[in-house]
Protein backbone atom coordinates (compact mmCIF):
# COMPACT_ATOMS: atom_id res chain seq x y z
CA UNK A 1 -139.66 233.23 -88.01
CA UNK A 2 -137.06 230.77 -86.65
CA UNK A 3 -136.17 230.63 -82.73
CA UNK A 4 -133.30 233.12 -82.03
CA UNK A 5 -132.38 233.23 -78.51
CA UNK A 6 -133.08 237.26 -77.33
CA UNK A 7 -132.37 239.14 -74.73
CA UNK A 8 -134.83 242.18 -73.46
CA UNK A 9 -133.09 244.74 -71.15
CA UNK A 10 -135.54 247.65 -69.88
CA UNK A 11 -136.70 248.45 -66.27
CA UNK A 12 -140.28 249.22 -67.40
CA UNK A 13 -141.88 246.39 -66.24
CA UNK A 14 -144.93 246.71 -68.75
CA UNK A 15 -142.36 247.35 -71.32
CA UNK A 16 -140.59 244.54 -70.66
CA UNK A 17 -143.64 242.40 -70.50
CA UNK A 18 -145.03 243.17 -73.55
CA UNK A 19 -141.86 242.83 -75.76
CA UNK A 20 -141.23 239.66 -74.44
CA UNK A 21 -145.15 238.19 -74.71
CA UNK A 22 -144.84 239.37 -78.24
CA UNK A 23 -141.17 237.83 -79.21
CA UNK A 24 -142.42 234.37 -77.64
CA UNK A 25 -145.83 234.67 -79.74
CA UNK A 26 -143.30 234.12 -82.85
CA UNK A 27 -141.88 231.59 -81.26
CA UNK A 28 -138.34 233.07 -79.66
CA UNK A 29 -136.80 232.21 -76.71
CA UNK A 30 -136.86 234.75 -74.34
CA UNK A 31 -134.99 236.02 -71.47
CA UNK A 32 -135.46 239.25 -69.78
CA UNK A 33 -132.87 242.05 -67.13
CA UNK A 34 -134.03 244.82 -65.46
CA UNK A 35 -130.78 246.37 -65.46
CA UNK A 36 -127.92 247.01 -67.79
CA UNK A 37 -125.88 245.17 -65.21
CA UNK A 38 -128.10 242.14 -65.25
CA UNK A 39 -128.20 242.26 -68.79
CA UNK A 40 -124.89 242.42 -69.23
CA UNK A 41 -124.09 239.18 -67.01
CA UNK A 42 -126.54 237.08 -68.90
CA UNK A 43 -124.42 238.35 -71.78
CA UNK A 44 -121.44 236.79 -70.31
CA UNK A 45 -123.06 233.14 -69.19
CA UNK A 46 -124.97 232.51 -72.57
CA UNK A 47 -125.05 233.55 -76.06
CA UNK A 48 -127.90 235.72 -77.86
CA UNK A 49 -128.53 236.04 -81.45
CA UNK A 50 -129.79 239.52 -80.47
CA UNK A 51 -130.42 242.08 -77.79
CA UNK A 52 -133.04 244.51 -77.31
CA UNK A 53 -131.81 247.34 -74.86
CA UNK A 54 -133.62 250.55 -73.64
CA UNK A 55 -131.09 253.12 -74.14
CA UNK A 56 -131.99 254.57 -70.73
CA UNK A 57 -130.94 252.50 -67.83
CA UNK A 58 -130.04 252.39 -63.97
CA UNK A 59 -126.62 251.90 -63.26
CA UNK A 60 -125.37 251.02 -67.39
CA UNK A 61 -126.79 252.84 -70.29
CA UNK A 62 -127.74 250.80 -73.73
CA UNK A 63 -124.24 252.18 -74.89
CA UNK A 64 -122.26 251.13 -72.15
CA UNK A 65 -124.48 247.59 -72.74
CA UNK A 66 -123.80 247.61 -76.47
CA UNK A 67 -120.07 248.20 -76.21
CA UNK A 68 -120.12 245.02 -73.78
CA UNK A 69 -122.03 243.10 -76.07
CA UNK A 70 -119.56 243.39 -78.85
CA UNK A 71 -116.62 243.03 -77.10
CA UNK A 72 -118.23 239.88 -75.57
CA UNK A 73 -120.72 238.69 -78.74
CA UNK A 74 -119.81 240.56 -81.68
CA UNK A 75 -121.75 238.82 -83.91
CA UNK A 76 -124.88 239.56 -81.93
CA UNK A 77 -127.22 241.89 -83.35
CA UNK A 78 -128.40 245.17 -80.76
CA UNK A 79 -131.81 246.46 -81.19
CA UNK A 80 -131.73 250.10 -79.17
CA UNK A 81 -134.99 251.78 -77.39
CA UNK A 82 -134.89 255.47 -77.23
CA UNK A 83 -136.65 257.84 -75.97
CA UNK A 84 -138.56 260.57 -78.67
CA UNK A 85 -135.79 263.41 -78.62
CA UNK A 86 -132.56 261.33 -78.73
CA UNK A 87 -132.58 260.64 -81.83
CA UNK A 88 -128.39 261.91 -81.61
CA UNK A 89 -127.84 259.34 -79.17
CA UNK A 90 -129.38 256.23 -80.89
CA UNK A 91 -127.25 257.78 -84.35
CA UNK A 92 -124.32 257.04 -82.00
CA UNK A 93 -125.53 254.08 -81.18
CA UNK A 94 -125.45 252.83 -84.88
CA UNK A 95 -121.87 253.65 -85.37
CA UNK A 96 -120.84 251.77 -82.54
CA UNK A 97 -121.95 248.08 -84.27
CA UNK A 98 -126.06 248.35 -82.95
CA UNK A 99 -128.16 246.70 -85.73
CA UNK A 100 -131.14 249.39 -85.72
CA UNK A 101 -133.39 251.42 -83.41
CA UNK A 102 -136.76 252.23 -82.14
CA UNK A 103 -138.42 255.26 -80.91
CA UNK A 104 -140.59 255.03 -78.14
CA UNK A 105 -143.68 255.55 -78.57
CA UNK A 106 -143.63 252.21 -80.95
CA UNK A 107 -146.19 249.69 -82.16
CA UNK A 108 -145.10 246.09 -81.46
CA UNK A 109 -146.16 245.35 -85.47
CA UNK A 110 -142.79 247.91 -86.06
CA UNK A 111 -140.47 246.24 -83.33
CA UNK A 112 -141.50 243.03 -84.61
CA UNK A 113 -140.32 243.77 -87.97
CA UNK A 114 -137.02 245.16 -87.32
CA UNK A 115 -136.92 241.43 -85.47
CA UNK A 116 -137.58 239.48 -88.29
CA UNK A 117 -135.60 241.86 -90.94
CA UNK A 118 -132.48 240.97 -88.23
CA UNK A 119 -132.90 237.45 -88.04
CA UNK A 120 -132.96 237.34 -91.40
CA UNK A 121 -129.54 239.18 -92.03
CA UNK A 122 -127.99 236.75 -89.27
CA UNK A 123 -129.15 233.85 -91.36
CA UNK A 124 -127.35 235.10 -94.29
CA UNK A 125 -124.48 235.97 -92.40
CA UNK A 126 -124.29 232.63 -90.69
CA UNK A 127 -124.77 230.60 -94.31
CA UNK A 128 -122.33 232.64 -95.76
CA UNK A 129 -120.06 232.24 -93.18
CA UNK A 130 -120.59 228.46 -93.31
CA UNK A 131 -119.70 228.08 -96.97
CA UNK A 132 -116.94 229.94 -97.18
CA UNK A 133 -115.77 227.47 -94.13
CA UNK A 134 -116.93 224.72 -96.38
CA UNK A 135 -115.20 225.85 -99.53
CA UNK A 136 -111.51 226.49 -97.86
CA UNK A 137 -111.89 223.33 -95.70
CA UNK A 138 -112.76 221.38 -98.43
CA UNK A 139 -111.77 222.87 -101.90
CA UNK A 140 -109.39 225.95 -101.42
CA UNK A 141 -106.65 227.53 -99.81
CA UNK A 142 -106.01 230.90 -100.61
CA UNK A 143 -106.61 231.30 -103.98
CA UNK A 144 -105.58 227.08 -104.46
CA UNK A 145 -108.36 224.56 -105.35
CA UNK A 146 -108.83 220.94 -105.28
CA UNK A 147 -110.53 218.34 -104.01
CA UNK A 148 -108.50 215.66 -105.15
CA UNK A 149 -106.17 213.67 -102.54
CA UNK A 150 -102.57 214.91 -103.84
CA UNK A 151 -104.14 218.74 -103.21
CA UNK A 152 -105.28 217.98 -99.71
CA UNK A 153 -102.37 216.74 -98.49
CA UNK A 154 -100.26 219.98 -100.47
CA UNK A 155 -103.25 222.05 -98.17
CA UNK A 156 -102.76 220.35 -95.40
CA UNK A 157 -98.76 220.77 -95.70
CA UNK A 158 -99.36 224.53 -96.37
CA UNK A 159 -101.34 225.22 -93.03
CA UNK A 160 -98.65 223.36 -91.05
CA UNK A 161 -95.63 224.88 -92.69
CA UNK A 162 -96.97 228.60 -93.16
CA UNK A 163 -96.77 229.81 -89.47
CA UNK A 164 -92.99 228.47 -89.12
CA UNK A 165 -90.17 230.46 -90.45
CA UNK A 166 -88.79 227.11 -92.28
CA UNK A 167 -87.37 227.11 -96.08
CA UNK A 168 -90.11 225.18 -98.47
CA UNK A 169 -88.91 223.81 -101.78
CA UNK A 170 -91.71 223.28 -104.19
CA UNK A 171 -91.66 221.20 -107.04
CA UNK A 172 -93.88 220.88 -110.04
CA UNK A 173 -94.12 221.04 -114.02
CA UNK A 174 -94.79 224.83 -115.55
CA UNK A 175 -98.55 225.97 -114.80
CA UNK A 176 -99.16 223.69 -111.96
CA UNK A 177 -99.52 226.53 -109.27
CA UNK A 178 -96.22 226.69 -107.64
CA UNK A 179 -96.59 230.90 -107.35
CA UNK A 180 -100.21 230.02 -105.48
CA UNK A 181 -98.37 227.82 -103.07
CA UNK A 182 -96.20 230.42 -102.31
CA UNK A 183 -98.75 233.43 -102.02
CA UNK A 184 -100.55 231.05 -99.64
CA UNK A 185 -97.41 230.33 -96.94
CA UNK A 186 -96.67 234.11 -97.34
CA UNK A 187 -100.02 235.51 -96.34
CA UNK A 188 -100.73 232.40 -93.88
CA UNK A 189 -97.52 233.78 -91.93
CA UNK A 190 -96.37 235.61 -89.15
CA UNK A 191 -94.55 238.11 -92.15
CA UNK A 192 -97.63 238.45 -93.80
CA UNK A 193 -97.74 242.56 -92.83
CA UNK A 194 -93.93 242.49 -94.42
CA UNK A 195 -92.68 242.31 -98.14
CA UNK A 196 -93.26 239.56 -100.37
CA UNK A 197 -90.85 239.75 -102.66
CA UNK A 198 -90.40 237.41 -106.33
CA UNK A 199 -87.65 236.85 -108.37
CA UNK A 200 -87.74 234.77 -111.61
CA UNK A 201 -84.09 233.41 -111.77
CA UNK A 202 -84.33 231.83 -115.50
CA UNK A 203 -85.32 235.13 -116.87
CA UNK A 204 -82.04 236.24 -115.70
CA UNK A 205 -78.05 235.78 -116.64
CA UNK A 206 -75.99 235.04 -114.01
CA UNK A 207 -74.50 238.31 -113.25
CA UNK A 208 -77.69 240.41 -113.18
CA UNK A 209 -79.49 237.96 -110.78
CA UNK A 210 -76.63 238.52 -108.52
CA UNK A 211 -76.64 242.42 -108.72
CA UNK A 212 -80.79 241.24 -108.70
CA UNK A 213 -80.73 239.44 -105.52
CA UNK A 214 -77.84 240.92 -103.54
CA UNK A 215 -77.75 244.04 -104.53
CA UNK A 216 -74.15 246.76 -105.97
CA UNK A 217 -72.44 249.38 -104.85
CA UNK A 218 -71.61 252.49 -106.98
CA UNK A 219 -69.26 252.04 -109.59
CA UNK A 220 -69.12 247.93 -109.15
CA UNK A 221 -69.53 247.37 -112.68
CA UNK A 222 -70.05 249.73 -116.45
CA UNK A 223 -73.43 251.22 -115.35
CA UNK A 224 -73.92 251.25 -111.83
CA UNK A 225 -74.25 255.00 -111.16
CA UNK A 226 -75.71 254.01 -107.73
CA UNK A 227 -75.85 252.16 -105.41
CA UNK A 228 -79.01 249.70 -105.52
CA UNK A 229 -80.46 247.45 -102.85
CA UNK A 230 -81.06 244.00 -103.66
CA UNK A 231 -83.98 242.16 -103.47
CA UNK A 232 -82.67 240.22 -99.69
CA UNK A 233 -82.38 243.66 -98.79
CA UNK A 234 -85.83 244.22 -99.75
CA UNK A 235 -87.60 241.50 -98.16
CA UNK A 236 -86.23 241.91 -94.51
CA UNK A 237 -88.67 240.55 -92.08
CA UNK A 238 -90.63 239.36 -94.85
CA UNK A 239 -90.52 236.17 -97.50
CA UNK A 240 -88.59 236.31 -100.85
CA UNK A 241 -89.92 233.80 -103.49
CA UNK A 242 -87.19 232.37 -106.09
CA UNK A 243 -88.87 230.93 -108.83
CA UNK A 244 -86.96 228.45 -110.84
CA UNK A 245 -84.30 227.85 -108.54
CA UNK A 246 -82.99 225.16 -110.46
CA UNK A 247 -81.35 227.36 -113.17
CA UNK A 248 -79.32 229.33 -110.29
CA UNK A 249 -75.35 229.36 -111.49
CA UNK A 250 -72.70 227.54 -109.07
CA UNK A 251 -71.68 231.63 -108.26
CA UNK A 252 -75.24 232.49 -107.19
CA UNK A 253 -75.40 229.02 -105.49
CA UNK A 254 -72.69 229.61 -102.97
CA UNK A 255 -74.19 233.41 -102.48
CA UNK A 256 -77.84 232.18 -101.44
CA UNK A 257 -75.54 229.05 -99.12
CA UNK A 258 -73.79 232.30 -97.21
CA UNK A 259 -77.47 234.13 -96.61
CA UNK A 260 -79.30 230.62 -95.75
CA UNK A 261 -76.57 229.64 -93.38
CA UNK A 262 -75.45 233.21 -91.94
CA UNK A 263 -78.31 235.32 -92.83
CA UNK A 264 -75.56 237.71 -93.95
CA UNK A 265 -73.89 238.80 -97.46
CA UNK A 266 -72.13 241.64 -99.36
CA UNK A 267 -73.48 243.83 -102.35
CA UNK A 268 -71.78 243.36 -105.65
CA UNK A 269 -68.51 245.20 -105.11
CA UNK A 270 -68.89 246.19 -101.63
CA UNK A 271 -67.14 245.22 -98.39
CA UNK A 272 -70.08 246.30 -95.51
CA UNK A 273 -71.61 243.00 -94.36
CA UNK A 274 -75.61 242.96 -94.53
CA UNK A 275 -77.77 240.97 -92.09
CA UNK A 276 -81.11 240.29 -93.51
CA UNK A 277 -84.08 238.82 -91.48
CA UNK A 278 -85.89 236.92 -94.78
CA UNK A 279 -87.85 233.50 -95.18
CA UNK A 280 -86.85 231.61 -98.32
CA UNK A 281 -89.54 230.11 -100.50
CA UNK A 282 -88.44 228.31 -103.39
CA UNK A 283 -89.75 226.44 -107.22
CA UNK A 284 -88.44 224.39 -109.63
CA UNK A 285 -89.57 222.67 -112.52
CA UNK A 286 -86.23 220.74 -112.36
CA UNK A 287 -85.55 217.01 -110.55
CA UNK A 288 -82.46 218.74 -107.83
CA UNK A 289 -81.36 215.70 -106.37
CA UNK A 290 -80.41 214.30 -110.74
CA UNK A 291 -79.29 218.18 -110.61
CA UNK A 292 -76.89 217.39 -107.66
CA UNK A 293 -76.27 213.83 -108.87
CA UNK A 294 -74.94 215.24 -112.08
CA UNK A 295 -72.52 217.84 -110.25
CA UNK A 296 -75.24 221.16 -111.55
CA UNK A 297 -76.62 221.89 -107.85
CA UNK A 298 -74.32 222.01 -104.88
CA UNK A 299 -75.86 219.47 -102.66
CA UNK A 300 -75.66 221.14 -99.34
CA UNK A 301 -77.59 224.12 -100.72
CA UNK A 302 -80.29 221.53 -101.73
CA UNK A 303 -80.64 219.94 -98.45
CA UNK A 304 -80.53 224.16 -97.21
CA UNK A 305 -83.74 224.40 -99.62
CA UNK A 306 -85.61 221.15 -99.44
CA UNK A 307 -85.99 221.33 -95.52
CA UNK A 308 -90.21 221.37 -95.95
CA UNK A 309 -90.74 220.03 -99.75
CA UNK A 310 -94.23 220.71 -101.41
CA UNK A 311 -94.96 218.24 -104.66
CA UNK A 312 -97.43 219.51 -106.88
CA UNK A 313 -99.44 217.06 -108.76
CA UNK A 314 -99.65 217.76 -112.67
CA UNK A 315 -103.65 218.36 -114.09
CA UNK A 316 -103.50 214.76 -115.49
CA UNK A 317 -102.84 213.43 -112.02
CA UNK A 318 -106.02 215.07 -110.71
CA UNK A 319 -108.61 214.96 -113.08
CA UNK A 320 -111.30 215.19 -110.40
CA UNK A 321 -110.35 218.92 -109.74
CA UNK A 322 -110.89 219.66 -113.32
CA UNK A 323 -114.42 220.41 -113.06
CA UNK A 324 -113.92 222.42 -109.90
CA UNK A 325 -111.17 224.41 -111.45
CA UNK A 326 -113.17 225.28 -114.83
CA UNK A 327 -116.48 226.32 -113.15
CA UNK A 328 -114.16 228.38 -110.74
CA UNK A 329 -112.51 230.28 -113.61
CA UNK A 330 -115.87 230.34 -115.79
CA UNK A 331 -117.36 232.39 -112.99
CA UNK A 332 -114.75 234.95 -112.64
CA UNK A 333 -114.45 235.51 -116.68
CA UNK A 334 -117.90 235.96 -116.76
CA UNK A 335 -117.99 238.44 -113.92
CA UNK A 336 -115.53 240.36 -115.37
CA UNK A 337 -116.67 240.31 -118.94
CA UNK A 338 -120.33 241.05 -117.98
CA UNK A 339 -121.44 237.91 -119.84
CA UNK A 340 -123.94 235.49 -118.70
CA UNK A 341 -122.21 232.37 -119.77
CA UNK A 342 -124.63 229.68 -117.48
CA UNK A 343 -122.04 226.84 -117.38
CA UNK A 344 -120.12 224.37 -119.37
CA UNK A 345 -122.30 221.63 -121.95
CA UNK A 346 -122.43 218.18 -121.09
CA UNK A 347 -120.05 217.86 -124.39
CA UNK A 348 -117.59 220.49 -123.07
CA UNK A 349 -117.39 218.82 -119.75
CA UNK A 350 -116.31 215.61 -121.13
CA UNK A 351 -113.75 217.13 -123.75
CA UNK A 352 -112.42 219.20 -120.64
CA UNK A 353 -112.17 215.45 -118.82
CA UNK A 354 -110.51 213.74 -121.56
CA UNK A 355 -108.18 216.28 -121.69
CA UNK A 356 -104.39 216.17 -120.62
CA UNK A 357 -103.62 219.56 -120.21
CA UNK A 358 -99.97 219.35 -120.61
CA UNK A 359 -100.12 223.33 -119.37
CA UNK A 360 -102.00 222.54 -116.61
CA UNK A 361 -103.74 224.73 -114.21
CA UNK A 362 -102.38 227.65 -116.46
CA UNK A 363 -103.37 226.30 -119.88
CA UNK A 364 -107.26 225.47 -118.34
CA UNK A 365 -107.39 229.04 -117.12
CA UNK A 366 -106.47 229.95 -120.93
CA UNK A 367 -108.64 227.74 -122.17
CA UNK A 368 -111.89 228.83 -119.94
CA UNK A 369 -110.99 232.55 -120.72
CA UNK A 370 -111.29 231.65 -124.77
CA UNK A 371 -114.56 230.34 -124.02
CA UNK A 372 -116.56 232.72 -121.91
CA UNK A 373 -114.66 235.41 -124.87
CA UNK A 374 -116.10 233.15 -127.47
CA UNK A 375 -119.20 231.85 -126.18
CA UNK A 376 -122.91 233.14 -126.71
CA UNK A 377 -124.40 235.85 -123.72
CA UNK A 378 -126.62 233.74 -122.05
CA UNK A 379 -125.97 230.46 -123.60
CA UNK A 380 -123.53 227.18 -122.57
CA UNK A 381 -120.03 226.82 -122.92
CA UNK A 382 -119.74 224.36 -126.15
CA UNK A 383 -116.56 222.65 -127.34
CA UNK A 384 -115.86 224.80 -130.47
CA UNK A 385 -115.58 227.52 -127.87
CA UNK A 386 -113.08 226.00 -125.59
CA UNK A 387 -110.49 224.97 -128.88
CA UNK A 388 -111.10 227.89 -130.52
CA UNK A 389 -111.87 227.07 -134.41
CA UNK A 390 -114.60 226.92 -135.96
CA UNK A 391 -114.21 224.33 -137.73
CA UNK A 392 -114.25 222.09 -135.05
CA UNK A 393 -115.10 218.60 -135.34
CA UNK A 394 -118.47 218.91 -133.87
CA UNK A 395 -119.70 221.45 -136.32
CA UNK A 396 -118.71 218.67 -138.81
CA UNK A 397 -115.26 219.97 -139.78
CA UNK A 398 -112.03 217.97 -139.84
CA UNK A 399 -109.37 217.69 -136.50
CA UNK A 400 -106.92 220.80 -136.51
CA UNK A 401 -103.51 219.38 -135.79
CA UNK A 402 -102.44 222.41 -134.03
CA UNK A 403 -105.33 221.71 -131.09
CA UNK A 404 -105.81 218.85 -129.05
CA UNK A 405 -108.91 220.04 -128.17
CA UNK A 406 -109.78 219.27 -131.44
CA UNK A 407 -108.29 216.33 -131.89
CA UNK A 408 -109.77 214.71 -129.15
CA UNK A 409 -113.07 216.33 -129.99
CA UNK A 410 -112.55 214.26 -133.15
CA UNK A 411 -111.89 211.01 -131.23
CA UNK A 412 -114.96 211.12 -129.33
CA UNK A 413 -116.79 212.03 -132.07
CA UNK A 414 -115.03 209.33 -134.29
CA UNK A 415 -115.43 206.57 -131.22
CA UNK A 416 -111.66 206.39 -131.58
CA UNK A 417 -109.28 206.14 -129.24
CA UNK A 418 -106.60 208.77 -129.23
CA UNK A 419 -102.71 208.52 -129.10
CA UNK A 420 -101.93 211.05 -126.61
CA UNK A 421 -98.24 210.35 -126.87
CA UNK A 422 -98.44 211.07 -130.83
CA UNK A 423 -100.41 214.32 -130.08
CA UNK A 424 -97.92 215.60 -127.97
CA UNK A 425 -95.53 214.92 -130.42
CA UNK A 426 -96.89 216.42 -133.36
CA UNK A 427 -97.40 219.35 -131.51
CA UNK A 428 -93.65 219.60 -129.77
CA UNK A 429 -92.87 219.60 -133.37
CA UNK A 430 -95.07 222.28 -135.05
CA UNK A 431 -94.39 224.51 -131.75
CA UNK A 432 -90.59 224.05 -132.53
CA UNK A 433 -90.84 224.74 -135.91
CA UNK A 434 -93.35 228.10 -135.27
CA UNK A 435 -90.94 229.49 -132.80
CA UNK A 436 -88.18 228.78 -134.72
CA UNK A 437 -89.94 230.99 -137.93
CA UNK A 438 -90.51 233.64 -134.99
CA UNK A 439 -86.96 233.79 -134.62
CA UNK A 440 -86.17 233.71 -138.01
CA UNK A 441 -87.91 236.36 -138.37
CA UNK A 442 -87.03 238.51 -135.41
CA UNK A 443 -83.19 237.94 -136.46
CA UNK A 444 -82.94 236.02 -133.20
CA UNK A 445 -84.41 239.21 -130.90
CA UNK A 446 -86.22 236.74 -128.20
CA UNK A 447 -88.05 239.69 -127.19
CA UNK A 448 -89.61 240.20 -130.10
CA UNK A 449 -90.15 236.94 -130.79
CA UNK A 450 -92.07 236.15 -127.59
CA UNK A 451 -94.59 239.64 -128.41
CA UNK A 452 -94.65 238.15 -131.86
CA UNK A 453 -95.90 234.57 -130.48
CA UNK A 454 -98.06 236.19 -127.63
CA UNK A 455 -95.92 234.70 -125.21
CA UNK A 456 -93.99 236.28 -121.74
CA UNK A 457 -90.38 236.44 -122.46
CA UNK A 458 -89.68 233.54 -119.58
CA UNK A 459 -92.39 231.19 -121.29
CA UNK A 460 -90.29 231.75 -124.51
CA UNK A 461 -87.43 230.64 -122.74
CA UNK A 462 -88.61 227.88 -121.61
CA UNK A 463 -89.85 226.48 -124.72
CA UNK A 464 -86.62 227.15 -126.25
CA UNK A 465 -84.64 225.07 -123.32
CA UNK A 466 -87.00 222.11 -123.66
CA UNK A 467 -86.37 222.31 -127.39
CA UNK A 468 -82.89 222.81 -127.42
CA UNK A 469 -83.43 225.74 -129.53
CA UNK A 470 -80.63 228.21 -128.84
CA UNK A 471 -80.75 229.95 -132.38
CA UNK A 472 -82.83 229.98 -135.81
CA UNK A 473 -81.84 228.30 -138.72
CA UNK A 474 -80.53 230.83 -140.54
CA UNK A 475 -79.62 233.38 -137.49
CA UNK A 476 -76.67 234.09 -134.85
CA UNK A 477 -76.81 232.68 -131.49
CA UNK A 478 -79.47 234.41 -129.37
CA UNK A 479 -79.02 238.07 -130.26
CA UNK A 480 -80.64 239.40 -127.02
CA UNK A 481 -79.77 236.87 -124.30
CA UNK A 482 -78.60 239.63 -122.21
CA UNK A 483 -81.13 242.10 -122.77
């Protein structure tokens, strides 16, 4: 057993003796109190890993002594001696935080194992404790991992900037994590007990993000029936996250100046001023200062925004965090599937390094969840599980040009060097053409089109921005934009 530090507290001096000749015999280091006063002092000067108390004491009772001990060492664990007929008492005890207890008469074999059963727990405890210290110093932050530089110093930036009440602006390509980095300064804050609140202001027209984020008045427009609080309104004394705040219209640009500046604004259609008490978190895919350059973004609402910017590297920029990230994710599919995937193949971990992720974070989350759904109970994550066919090129079968898994599977396989450029390319070009068959044959409905593709409505949008897609080839100009 290893050498806690324990303190005995009972006025029978044979007692007392005999507990302590017994603990030092295992090799603890004792100390020893007569009363629950005395014992209670040493409590104060030192620490203990644990306490054994009599429950029956001059002066202080082992209650009175185990209330003192928590509020003083509450990770201590209490040991209680009791007397045969209060067996209520030492019940009480238990609820109050004591680890066990012990009915007198005992045999020191039976105290000694309740000992050794505690100091056991207390290692576990303290290991536990240590790792998760370990992990979040060194790997995580709320639900964010890396080890690479760019992600410390993003950490780092996080646990200065999340106790302040200042506006953060940050920047990064789709799937990088910027919704993480906002969860985190939330829930690291002073408004973490208020309402988090997230708007996504591409998904949105101009004139419902306005109604979304400011709220109307009855009768301000064909529909409002009521009146509706916004989502300001909403977030008082708590943080409002606006993704995409790039895509904001020069309206909605001078609304959010107003609340950043004043912390004050209207409804839609209504005269009574509303003061809100709100922290501003923002994201944007988007370069602001070319967006303010090129007259798009009022540039006194960027410098409003940008006060504490967070960068967020791409995957490709932190490859070493790859690794981390996919074991991370392989463990929680497999908990919540039920399989017993082991871990990823020495093959899979280098296709998963060669990788470039152009979806980052969000596409290697994907891409872990296909394999633990595709991969053997029991066995290792291979590379035809992570891309999908099974034809891959490791089973022998040719590259699929939809999958760059595949294609690079091919290249290593090949000893060939792959074009990533001409990847990307070829499939920019195949995803155009898909999405524009989707919309084809939706007649243009972008819902529909995104539940045909498997994609969220905003990810659809997206894609069609960066692909300057704003109709099929055979269709009207986005038949739903406003739905």
């Amino acid at each position: 057993m290893p050498q806690p530090n324990v303190l005995i507290i009972d006025d029978e001096p044979l007692m007392r003796i005999s507990i302590a000749d017994a603990l030092k015999a295992e090799g603890c280091q004792v100390k020893v109190a007569t009363t629950g006063l005395e014992g209670v002092d040493l409590i104060r000067k030192e620490p203990f890993e644990i306490v054994i108390t009599d429950l029956r004491l001059p002066g202080m009772d082992g209650l009175q002594i185990l209330q003192a001990c928590k509020e003083v060492l509450p990770k201590t664990g209490v040991i209680v001696i009791t007397a045969h007929g209060s067996v209520e008492t030492a019940v009480e005890a238990i609820k109050m935080g004591a680890y066990d207890y012990i009915t007198k008469p005992f045999s020191m074999d039976e105290l000694l194992l309740i000992v050794k059963r505690l100091v056991k727990v207390l290692e576990l405890e303290d290991e536990n404790r240590s790792l998760r210290e370990e992990l979040e110093g060194r790997f995580s932050f709320k639900g964010l991992l890396g080890k690479n530089d760019k992600m410390r110093e993003v950490l780092e930036k996080i646990k200065l900037v999340a106790p302040t009440d200042s506006t953060v602006l940050i920047v990064g390509e789709s799937g990088t994590g910027k919704e993480l980095v906002a969860n985190a300064i939330h829930h690291n804050s002073p408004r973490r007990d208020g309402a988090f609140i997230k708007v996504s202001c591409a998904a949105l027209p101009e004139t419902l993000l306005e109604t979304e984020l400011f709220g109307h008045e009855r009768g301000a427009f064909t529909g409002a029936l009521r009146q509706r609080k916004g989502r300001f309104e909403l977030a008082h004394q708590g943080t409002i996250f606006l993704d995409e705040i790039g895509e904001i219209s020069p309206v909605v640009q001078v609304k959010l100046l107003r609340v950043l500046q004043e912390r004050q604004f209207e409804r839609v259609g209504g005269n009574q001023t509303i003061e809100v008490d709100v922290r501003l978190v923002c994201a944007t895919q988007r370069d602001l200062k070319k967006e303010v350059q090129a007259g798009r973004f009022r540039e006194d609402l960027y410098y409003r925004l940008s006060v504490v910017p967070i960068y967020l590297p791409p995957l490709r920029e932190r490859k070493e965090d790859i690794l981390v990230l996919a074991k991370h994710f392989l463990e929680g599919f497999a908990m919540r599937t039920g399989k017993r995937v082991k871990a990823f193949s020495q093959r899979s971990q280098e296709l998963l390094l060669r990788y470039s992720f152009p979806g980052n974070v969000r596409e290697l989350e994907n891409t872990v969840e296909r394999a633990v759904t595709l991969s053997h109970d029991g066995g290792e994550t291979e590379p035809w599980d992570l891309c999908g066919f099974p034809a891959c090129p490791y089973l022998g079968g040719p590259p699929q040009p939809t999958c760059g898994f595949c294609s690079e599977g091919a290249s290593m396989a090949d000893k060939r060097a792959v074009l990533v450029d001409r990847l990307d390319t070829a499939r920019e070009q195949f995803e155009k053409k898909y999405i524009l068959k989707a919309l084809e044959r939706t007649k243009d409905n972008k819902t529909e089109a995104a539940k045909l593709l498997g994609l969220s409505r905003k990810a659809l949008w997206e894609k069609c921005k960066r692909y300057g897609i704003s109709k099929s080839a055979n269709g009207a100009n986005g038949g739903d934009e406003e739905s």
